[in-house]
Protein backbone atom coordinates (compact mmCIF):
# COMPACT_ATOMS: atom_id res chain seq x y z
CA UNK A 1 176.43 84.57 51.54
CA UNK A 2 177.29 88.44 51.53
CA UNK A 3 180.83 88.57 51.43
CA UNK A 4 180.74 92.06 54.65
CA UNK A 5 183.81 92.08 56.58
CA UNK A 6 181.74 90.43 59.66
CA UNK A 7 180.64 87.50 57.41
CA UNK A 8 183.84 86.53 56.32
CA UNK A 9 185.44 86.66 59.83
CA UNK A 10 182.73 85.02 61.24
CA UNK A 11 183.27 82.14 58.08
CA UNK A 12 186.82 81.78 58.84
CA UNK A 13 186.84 81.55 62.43
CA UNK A 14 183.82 79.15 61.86
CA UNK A 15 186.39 77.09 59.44
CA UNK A 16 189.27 77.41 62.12
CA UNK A 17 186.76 75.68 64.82
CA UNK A 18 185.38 73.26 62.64
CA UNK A 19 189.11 72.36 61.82
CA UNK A 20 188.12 73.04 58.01
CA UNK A 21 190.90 75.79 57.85
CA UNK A 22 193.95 74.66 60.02
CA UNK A 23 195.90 77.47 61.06
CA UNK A 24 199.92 77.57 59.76
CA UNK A 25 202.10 75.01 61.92
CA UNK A 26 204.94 75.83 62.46
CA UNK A 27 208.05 74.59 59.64
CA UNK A 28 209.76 71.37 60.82
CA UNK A 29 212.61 72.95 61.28
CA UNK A 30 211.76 75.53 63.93
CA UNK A 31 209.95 72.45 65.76
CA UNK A 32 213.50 70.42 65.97
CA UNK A 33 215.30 73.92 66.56
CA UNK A 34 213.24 75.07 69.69
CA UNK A 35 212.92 71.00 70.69
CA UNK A 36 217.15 71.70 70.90
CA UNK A 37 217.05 75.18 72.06
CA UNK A 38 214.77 73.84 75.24
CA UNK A 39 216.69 70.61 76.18
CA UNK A 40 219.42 71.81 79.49
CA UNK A 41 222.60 69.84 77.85
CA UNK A 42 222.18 72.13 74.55
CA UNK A 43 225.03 73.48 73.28
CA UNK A 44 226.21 74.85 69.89
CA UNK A 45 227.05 71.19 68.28
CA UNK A 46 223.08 70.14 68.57
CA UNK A 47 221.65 73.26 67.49
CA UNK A 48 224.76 73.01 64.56
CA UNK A 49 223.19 69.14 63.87
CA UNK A 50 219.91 70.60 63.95
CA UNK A 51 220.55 73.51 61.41
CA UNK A 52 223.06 71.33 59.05
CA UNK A 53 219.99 69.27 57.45
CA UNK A 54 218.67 72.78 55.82
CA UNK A 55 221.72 73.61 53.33
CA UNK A 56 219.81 77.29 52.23
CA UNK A 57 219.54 77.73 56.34
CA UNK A 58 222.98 76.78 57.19
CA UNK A 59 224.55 79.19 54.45
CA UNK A 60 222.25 81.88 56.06
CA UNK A 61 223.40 81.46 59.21
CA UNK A 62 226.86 81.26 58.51
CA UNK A 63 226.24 84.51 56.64
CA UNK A 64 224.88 86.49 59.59
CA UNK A 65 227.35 85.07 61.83
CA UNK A 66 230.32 87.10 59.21
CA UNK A 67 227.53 90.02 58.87
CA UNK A 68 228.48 93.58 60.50
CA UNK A 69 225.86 93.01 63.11
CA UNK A 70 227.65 90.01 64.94
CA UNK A 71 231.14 90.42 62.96
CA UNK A 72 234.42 89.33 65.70
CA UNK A 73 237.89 89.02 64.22
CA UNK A 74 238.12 86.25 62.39
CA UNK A 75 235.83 84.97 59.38
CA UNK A 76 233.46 82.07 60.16
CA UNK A 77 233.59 79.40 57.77
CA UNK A 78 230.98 76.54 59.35
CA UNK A 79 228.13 76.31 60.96
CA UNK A 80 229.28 75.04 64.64
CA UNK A 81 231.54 78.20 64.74
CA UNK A 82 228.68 80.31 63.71
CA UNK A 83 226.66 78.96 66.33
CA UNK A 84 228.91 79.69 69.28
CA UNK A 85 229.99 83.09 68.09
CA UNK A 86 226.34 84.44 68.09
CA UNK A 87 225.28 81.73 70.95
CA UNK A 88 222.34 79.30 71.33
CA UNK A 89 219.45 81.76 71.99
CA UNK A 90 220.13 84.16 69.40
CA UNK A 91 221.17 81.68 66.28
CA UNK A 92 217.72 79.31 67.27
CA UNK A 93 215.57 81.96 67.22
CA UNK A 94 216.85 83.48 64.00
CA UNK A 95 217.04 80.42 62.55
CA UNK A 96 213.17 79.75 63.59
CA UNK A 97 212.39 83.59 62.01
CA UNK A 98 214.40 82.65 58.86
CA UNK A 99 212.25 79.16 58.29
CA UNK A 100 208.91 81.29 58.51
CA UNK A 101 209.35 82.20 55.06
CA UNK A 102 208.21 78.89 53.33
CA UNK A 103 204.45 79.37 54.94
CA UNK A 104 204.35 82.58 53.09
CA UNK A 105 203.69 80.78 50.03
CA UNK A 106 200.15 80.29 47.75
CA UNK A 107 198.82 78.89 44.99
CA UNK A 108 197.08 81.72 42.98
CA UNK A 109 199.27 84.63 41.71
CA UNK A 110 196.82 87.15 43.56
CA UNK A 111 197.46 85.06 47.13
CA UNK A 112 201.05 84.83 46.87
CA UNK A 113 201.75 88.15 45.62
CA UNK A 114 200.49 89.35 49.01
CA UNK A 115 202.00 86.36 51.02
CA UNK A 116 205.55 87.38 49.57
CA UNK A 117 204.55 91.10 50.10
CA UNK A 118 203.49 90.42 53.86
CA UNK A 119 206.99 88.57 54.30
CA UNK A 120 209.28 91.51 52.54
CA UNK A 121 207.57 93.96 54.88
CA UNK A 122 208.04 91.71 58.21
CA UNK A 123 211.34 91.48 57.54
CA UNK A 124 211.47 95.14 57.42
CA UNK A 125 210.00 95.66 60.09
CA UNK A 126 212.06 92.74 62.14
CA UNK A 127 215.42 94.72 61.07
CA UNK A 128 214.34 97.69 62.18
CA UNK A 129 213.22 96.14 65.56
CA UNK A 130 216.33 94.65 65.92
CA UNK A 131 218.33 97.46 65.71
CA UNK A 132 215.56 99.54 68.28
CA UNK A 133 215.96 97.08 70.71
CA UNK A 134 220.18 97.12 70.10
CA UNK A 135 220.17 100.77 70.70
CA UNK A 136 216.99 101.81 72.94
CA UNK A 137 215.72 98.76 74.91
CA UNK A 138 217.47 95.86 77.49
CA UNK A 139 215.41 93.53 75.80
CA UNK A 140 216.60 90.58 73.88
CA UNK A 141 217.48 91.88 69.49
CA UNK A 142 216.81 88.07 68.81
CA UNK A 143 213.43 87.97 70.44
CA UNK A 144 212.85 91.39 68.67
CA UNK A 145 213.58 90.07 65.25
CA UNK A 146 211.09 87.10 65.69
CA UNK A 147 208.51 89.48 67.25
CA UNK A 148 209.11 91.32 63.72
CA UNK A 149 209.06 88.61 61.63
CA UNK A 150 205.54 86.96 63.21
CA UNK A 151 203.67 90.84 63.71
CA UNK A 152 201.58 89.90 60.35
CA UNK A 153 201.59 86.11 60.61
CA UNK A 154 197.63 86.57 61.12
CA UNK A 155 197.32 87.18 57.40
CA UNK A 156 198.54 83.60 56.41
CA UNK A 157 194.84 81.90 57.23
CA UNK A 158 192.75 84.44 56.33
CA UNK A 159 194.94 84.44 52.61
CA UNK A 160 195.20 80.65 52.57
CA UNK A 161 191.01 80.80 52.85
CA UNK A 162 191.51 83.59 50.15
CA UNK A 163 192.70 80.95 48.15
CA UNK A 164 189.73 78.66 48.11
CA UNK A 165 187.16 81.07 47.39
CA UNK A 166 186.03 83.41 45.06
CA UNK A 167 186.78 87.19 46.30
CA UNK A 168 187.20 90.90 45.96
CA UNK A 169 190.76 91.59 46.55
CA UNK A 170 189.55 94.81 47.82
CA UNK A 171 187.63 93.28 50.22
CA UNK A 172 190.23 90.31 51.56
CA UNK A 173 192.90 93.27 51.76
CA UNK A 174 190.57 95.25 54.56
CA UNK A 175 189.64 91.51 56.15
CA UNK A 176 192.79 91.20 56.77
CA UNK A 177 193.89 94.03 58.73
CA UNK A 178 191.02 93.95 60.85
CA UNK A 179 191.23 90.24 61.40
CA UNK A 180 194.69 89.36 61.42
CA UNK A 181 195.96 90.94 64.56
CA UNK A 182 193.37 88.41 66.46
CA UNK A 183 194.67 85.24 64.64
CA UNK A 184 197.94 85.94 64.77
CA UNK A 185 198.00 85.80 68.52
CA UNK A 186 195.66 82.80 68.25
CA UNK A 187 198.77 81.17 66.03
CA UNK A 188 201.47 82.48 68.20
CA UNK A 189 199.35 80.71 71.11
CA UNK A 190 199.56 77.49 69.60
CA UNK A 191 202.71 77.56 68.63
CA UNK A 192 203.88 78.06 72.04
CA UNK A 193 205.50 81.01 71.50
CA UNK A 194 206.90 82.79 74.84
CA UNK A 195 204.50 84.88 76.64
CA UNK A 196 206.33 88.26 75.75
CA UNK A 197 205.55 87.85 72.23
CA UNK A 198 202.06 86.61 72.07
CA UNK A 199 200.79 90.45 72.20
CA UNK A 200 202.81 91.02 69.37
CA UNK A 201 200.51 90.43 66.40
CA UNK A 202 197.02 91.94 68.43
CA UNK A 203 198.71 94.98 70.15
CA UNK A 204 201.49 96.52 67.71
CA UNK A 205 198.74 99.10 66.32
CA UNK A 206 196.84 99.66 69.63
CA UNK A 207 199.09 103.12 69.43
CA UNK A 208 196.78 103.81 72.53
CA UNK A 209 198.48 101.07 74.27
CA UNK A 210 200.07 102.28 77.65
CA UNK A 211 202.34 100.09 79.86
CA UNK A 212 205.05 100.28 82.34
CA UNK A 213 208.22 99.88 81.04
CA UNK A 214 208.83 98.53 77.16
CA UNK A 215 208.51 95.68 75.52
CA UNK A 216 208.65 93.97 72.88
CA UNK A 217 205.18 95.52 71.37
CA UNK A 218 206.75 98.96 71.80
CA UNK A 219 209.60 97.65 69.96
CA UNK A 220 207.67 96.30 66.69
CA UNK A 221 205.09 99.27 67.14
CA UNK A 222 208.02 101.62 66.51
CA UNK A 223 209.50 99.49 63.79
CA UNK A 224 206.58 99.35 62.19
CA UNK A 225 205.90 102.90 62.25
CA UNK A 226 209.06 103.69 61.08
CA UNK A 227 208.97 100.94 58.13
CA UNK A 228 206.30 103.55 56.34
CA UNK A 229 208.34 106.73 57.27
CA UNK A 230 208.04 108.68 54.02
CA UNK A 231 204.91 106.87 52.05
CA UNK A 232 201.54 107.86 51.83
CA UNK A 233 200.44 104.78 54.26
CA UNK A 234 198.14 105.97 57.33
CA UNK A 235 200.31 104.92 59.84
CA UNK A 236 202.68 107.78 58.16
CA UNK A 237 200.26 110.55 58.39
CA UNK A 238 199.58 109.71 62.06
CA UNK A 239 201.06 111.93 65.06
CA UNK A 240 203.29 109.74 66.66
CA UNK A 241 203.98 112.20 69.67
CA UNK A 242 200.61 111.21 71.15
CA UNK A 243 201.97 107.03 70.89
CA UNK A 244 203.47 105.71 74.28
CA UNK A 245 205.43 103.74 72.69
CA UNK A 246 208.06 106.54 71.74
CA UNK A 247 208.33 107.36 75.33
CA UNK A 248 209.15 104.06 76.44
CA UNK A 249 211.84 103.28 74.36
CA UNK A 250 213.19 107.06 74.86
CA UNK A 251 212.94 107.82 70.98
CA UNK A 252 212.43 110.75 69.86
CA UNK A 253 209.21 110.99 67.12
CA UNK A 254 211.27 113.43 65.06
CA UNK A 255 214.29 111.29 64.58
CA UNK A 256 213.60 109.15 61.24
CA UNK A 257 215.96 105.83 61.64
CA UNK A 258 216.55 105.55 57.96
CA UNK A 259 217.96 108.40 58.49
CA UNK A 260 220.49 108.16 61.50
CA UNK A 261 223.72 108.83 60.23
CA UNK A 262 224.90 106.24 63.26
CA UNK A 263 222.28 103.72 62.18
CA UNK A 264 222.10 103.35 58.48
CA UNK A 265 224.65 101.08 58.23
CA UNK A 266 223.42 98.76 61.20
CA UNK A 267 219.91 98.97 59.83
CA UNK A 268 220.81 97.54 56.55
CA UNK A 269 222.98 95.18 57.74
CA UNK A 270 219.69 93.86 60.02
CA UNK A 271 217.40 93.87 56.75
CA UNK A 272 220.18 92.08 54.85
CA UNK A 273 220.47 88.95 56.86
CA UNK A 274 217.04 88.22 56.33
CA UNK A 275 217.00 87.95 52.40
């Protein structure tokens, strides 16, 4: 079979239909976490129970919780205290971000060198949304921060088939940004993720995209934008005064965040609780 850019999505959505290539499920962690997060008598001890059978994820959390972004007065030392000082919502969905990272994993060097690659640069991208949304938007940071971390979780399938066959890097590389926006939203679909994230993965780099009022798109759009500020990457040579987006979130396209005396601190904080 040629190995075109149209053959190979057409062989991996073929694989995904035929259940021959199962799409990432979502870590058993984030299952229990949103299972909590949903149930009405939730409260900070279940989501704590929840979160206390992952050691690495506990430590995490109780890190963020004593990070500058969510910082009080005194130090947090465990995990229930944690949870009620940054609140249900927030800590699940963090939590659920933080637990993406074992599916970027592969066998090959080739394949995982891109899966960890993909993963450093959504949680780029998920700090900088996190701080946009802080400082620009009425939206939710949390929600942001997944949105951020999930904008490239297309890739996975399309590198886990990668993995089984015999192929020109060159080639997978441009299969997967043309493909991956589609199965990403396909993923986020069935994983049940809320409706204002599914357009996440398939709309971020529609920079023709126009809607009423932002969202979380605009958000990770932004983010992303602004995560190859400086590099020789297209999206860095584009002119971002003709991109909605911008407008929406009343940003200027001149500003660069990395930059912003005001933010720099905040913006490193938001990378730094998600290594």
């Amino acid at each position: 079979m040629q190995h075109t850019i149209d053959a190979i999505r057409s062989e991996i959505l073929t694989a995904i239909r035929n259940d021959e290539l199962v799409l990432p499920t979502m870590p058993e962690v984030a299952l229990r976490l949103r299972e909590a997060a949903e149930d009405e008598n939730c409260d900070a001890a279940s989501i704590a129970r929840v979160i206390g059978n992952d050691a690495a994820l506990t430590a995490r959390i109780i890190r963020i919780a004593n990070s500058p972004l969510v910082r009080g007065v005194q130090s947090v030392e465990d995990l229930q205290m944690a949870v009620s000082r940054m609140g249900v919502t927030y800590t699940s969905n963090l939590a659920i971000g933080i637990a993406m990272e074992q599916l970027f994993q592969a066998t090959s060097d080739a394949v995982d060198n891109r899966m960890r690659a993909t993963w450093e640069h959504s949680t780029e991208v998920a700090g900088l949304s996190h701080v946009i949304c802080r400082h620009f938007t009425r939206l939710s940071p949390d929600q942001a921060t997944l949105g951020g971390l999930v904008h490239e979780i297309g890739k996975l399938p399309i590198l886990a088939w990668a993995d089984d066959h015999d192929w020109d890097e060159e080639l997978i590389d441009e299969v997967c940004e043309k493909l991956h926006p589609e199965l990403g939203r396909m993923i986020l679909k069935a994983w049940d993720f809320p409706e204002e994230l599914l357009d996440v993965p398939c709309q971020y780099n529609e920079f023709t995209r126009t809607v009423d009022s932002p969202d979380y798109v605009d958000v990770v759009m932004v983010a992303n934008l602004h995560s190859w500020a400086g590099t020789d990457h297209p999206y860095a040579k584009l002119d971002w005064s003709g991109i909605k987006a911008f407008d929406n979130l009343g940003m200027s396209v001149d500003v660069v965040l990395a930059e912003a005396e005001d933010l720099v601190d905040e913006i490193s904080a938001a990378r730094d609780i998600l290594h």
